[in-house]
Every structure is written in C-alpha cells, then in structure tokens.
Protein backbone atom coordinates (compact mmCIF):
# COMPACT_ATOMS: atom_id res chain seq x y z
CA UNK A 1 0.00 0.00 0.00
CA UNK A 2 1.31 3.31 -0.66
CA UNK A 3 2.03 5.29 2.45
CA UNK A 4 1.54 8.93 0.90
CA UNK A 5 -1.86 11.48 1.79
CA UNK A 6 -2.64 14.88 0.71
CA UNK A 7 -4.09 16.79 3.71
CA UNK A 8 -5.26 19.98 5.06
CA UNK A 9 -3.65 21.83 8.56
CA UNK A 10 -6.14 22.46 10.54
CA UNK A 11 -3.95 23.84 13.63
CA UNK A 12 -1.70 22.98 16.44
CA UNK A 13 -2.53 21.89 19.92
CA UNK A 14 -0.83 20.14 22.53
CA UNK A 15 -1.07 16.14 24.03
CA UNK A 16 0.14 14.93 27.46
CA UNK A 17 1.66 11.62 27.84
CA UNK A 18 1.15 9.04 30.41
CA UNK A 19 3.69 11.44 32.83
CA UNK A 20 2.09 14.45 31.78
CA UNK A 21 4.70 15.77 29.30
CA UNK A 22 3.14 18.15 26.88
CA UNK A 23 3.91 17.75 22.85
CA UNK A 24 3.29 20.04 20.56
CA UNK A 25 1.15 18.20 17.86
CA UNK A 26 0.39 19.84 14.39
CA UNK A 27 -3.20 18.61 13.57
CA UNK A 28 -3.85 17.56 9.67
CA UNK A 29 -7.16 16.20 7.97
CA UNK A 30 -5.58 13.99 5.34
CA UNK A 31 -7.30 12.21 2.91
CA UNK A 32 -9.16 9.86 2.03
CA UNK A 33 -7.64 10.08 -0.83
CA UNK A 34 -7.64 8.02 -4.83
CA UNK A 35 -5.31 7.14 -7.04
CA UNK A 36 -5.59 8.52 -9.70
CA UNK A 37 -2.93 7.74 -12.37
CA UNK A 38 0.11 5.71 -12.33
CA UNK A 39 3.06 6.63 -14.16
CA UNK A 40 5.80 3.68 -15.39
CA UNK A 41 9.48 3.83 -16.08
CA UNK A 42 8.98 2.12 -19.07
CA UNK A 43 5.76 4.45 -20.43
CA UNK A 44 6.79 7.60 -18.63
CA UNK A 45 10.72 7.54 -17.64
CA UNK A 46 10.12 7.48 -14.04
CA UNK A 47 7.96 5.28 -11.08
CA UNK A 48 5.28 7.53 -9.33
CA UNK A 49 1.90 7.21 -7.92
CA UNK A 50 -0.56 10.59 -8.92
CA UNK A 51 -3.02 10.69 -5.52
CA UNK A 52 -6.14 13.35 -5.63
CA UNK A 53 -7.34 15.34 -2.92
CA UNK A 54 -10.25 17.15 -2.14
CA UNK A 55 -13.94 16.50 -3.56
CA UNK A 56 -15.84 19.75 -5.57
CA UNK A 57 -18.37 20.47 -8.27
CA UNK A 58 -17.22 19.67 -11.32
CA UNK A 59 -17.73 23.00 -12.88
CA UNK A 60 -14.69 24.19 -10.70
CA UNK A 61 -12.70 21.69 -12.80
CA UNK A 62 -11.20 22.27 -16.34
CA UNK A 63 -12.42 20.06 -19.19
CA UNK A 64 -8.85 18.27 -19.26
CA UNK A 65 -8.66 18.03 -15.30
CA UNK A 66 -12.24 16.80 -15.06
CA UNK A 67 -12.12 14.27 -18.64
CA UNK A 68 -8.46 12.68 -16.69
CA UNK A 69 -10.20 11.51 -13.59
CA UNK A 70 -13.94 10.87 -15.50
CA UNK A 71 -12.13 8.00 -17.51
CA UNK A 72 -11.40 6.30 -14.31
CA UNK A 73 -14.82 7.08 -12.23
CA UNK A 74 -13.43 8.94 -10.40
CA UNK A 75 -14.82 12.55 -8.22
CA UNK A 76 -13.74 15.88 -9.56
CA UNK A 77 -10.79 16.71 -7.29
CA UNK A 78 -9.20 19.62 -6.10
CA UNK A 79 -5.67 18.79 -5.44
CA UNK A 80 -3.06 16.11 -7.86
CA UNK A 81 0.23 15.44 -6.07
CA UNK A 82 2.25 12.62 -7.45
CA UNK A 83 4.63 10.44 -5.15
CA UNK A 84 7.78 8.91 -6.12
CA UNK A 85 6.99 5.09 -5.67
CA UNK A 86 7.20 2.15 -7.23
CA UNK A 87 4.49 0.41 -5.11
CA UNK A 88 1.58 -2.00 -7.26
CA UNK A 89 -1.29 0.21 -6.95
CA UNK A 90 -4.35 -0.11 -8.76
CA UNK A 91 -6.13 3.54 -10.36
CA UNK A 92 -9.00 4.05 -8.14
CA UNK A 93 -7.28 2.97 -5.21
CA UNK A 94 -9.10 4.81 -1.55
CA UNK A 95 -6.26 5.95 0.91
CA UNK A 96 -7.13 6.95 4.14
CA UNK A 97 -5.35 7.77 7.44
CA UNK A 98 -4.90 4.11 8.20
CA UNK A 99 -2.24 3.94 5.95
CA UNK A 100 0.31 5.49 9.03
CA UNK A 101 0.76 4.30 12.28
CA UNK A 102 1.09 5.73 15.62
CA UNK A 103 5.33 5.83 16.46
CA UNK A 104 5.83 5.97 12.62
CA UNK A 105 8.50 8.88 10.39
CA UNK A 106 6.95 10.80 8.06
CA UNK A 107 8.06 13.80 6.05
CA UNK A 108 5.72 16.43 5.68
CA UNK A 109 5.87 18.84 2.38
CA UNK A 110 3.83 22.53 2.15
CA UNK A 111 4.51 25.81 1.24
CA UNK A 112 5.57 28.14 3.96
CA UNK A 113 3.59 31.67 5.09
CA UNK A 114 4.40 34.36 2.46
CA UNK A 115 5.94 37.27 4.46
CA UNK A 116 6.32 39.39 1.36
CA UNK A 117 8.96 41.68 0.79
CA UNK A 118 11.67 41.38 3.21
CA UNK A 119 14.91 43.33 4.33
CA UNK A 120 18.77 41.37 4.00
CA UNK A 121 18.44 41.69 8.55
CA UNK A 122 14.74 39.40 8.63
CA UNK A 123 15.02 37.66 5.51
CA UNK A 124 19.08 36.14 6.01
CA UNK A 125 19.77 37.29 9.47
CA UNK A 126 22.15 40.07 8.84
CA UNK A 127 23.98 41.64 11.85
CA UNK A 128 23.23 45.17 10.39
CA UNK A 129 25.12 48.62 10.69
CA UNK A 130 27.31 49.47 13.98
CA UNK A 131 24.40 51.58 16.52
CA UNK A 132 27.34 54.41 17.10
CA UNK A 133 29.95 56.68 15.71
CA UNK A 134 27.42 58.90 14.28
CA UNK A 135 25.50 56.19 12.14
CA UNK A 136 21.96 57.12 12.40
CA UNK A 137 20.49 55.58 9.09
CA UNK A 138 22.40 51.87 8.79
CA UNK A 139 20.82 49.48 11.59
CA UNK A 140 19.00 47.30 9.32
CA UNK A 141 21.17 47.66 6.01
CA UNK A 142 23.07 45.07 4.21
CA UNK A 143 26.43 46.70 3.41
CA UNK A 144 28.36 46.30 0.75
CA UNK A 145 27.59 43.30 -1.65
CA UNK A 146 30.33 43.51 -4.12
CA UNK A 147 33.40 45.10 -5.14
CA UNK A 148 34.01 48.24 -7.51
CA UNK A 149 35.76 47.73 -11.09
CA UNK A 150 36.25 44.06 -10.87
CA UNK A 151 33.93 42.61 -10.97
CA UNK A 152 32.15 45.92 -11.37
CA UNK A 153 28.31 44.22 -10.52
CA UNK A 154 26.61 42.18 -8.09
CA UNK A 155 27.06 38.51 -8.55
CA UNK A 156 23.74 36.25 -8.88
CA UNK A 157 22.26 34.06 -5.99
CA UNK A 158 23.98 37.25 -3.22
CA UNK A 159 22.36 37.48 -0.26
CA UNK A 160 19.80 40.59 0.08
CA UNK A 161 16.22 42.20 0.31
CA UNK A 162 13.83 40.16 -1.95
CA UNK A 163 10.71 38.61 -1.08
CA UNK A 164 10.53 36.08 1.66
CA UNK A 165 8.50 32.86 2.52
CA UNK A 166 6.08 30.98 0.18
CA UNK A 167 8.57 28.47 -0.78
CA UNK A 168 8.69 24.92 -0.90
CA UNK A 169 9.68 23.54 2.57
CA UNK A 170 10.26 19.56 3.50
CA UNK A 171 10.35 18.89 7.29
CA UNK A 172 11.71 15.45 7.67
CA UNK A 173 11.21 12.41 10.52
CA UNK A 174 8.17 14.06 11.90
CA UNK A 175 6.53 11.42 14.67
CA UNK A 176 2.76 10.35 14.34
CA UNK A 177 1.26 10.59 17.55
CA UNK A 178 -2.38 10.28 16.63
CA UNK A 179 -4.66 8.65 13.82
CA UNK A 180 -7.84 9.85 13.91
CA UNK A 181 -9.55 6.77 11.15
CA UNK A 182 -13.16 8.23 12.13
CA UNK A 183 -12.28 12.23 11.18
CA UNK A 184 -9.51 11.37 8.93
CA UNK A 185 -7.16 13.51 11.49
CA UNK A 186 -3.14 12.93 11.96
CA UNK A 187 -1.56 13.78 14.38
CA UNK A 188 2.13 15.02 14.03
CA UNK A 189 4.35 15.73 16.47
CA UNK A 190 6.02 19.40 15.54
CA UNK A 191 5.59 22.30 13.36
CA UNK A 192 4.26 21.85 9.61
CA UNK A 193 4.99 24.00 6.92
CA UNK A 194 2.94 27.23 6.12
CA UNK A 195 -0.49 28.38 7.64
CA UNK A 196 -3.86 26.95 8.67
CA UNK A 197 -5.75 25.84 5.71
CA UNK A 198 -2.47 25.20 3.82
CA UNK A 199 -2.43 22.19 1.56
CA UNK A 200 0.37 19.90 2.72
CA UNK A 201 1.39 16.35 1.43
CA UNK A 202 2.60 13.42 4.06
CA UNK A 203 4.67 10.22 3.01
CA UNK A 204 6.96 7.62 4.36
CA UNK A 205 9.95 9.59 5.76
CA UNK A 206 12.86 8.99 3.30
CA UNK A 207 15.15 8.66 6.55
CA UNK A 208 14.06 6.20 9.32
C-alpha cells in the first residue's frame, strides 16, 4: 500500500503523555484520498503514484482536469500530487489515514507563510550597521555586496532584500502521535509547513 496522503492543517494543539509531558502536535485532515494515475518507467521515464485530494463540483474543474479523472470514475478533485513510488497500486485505489501508524517517520511537504517583501536583517539574518559613531540611518542595512571595477556588478544568488516565505519547505522524521480513522485527522508531532488551511502532502519519511 502506498504510504503517501494529501491533507489539510487544521492547527496545532498540545497532548500529554502518560507522565504528563506536553507535545506540541500539528493537527492535519488527510485524505481519504484516490489514485488517480500511475506513471511507469517504461511508459513515462520514471515510477510515481498521482493521488487526488479534495472533492468539488465539477464546474470548478477544467475540461482536461475533469475528462483525466472521468475516464477512471473517479470525483472531480481539487488537489493532484504525485509520489515517487514504485508500489503496485491499482487507479481508483481509496487511501485513508490508516495507511500510518502511531510511532511511525513521516516527512511532511507545504509551502511556507508568504511574508512578502523582506529586508537582507529578517530575511538572512544580517547583523546590520554598527548603533554608534554617528550612524543614524544603517541598523538594518546590508552593506556592501560587491566590489568596484572588478567585478564591477553584483554577482547572482547574493544574499539581500527580496521577497521572503512561500517556498517549498520539507520537514523530515516528523513522529505520528495520533490517527484519527473516524475524522480522517493525523496527528504530528512538531511544526508543519505554512499556515492553517495550507495544503500539505505526508509520506513515508525517506530517513528512518
């Protein structure tokens, strides 16, 4: 069985242990999810499972998005995620929360909160301008970030202002602490990428 959900965050909260530890637990409804295409290394170059997420009206789907799933009766689905596997799978497929188990390593993939356009201090942790000696506008600046005639230009990838967050972030060897089968709830033990409401996918973590 493939071990891989799309889910929702829903929000974090805390659980106490039989000594009455607290643990920060990130709460995600995932699934159930289908399978709904599976790609070959023969037909496509490369193993993977596609999983869907999310049932809506059809008219919210594209023609193309809605025809792909139609031809395997399947629901119009929000959300198509694909997972590196080579597991035997069958199109169609149901995945819930059962697939995990309490004590098991996950990774957890999502986008993290856009914080828009950030200075070189928030967005890479630069130490800023000295506070004395008559500086009164430098605190928060980035200095210099190249040199004169040679090479006369800032080279690509330097560090500075630019907008921050929104990116792709993997969190890896997260801890399941709770499966919810009834409300199709997980349990993870940590912080998950991005904010409440943000789409997030869960597999088996590539490092147990």
């Amino acid at each position: 069985m493939l071990k891989g959900l799309i889910g929702r965050k829903i929000g974090m909260t805390q659980i106490f242990d039989e000594k009455g530890v607290a643990y920060p637990v990130t709460i995600i409804e995932a699934g159930p999810c289908y399978i709904t295409q599976v790609r070959t290394q023969d037909r496509d170059g490369y193993a993977a499972v596609q999983v869907g997420f999310e049932e809506l009206h059809p008219k919210k789907l594209s023609a193309g998005a809605l025809g792909h799933l139609k031809s395997n009766d399947l629901p119009p689905l929000r959300f198509l995620r694909e997972f590196r596997s080579k597991e035997a799978v069958i199109v169609g497929d149901k995945l819930t929360v059962d697939v995990f188990n309490v004590g098991e390593k996950v990774d957890v993939i999502g986008t993290s909160k856009g914080k828009g356009f950030a200075g070189a201090v928030k967005r890479h942790h630069f130490a800023g301008g000295k506070k004395t000696h008559g500086q009164s506008d430098r605190h928060r600046a980035p200095g210099s970030r190249s040199s004169g005639t040679t090479p006369g230009r800032v080279f690509k990838n330097a560090r500075g202002a630019g907008h921050m967050g929104s990116d792709r972030v993997t969190v890896s060897a997260m801890k399941v602490v709770m499966v919810d089968a009834e409300r199709n709830l997980l349990g993870i033990h940590g912080a998950v990428p991005g904010g409440k409401g943000g789409v997030v996918m869960i597999k088996e973590a590539r490092k147990q």
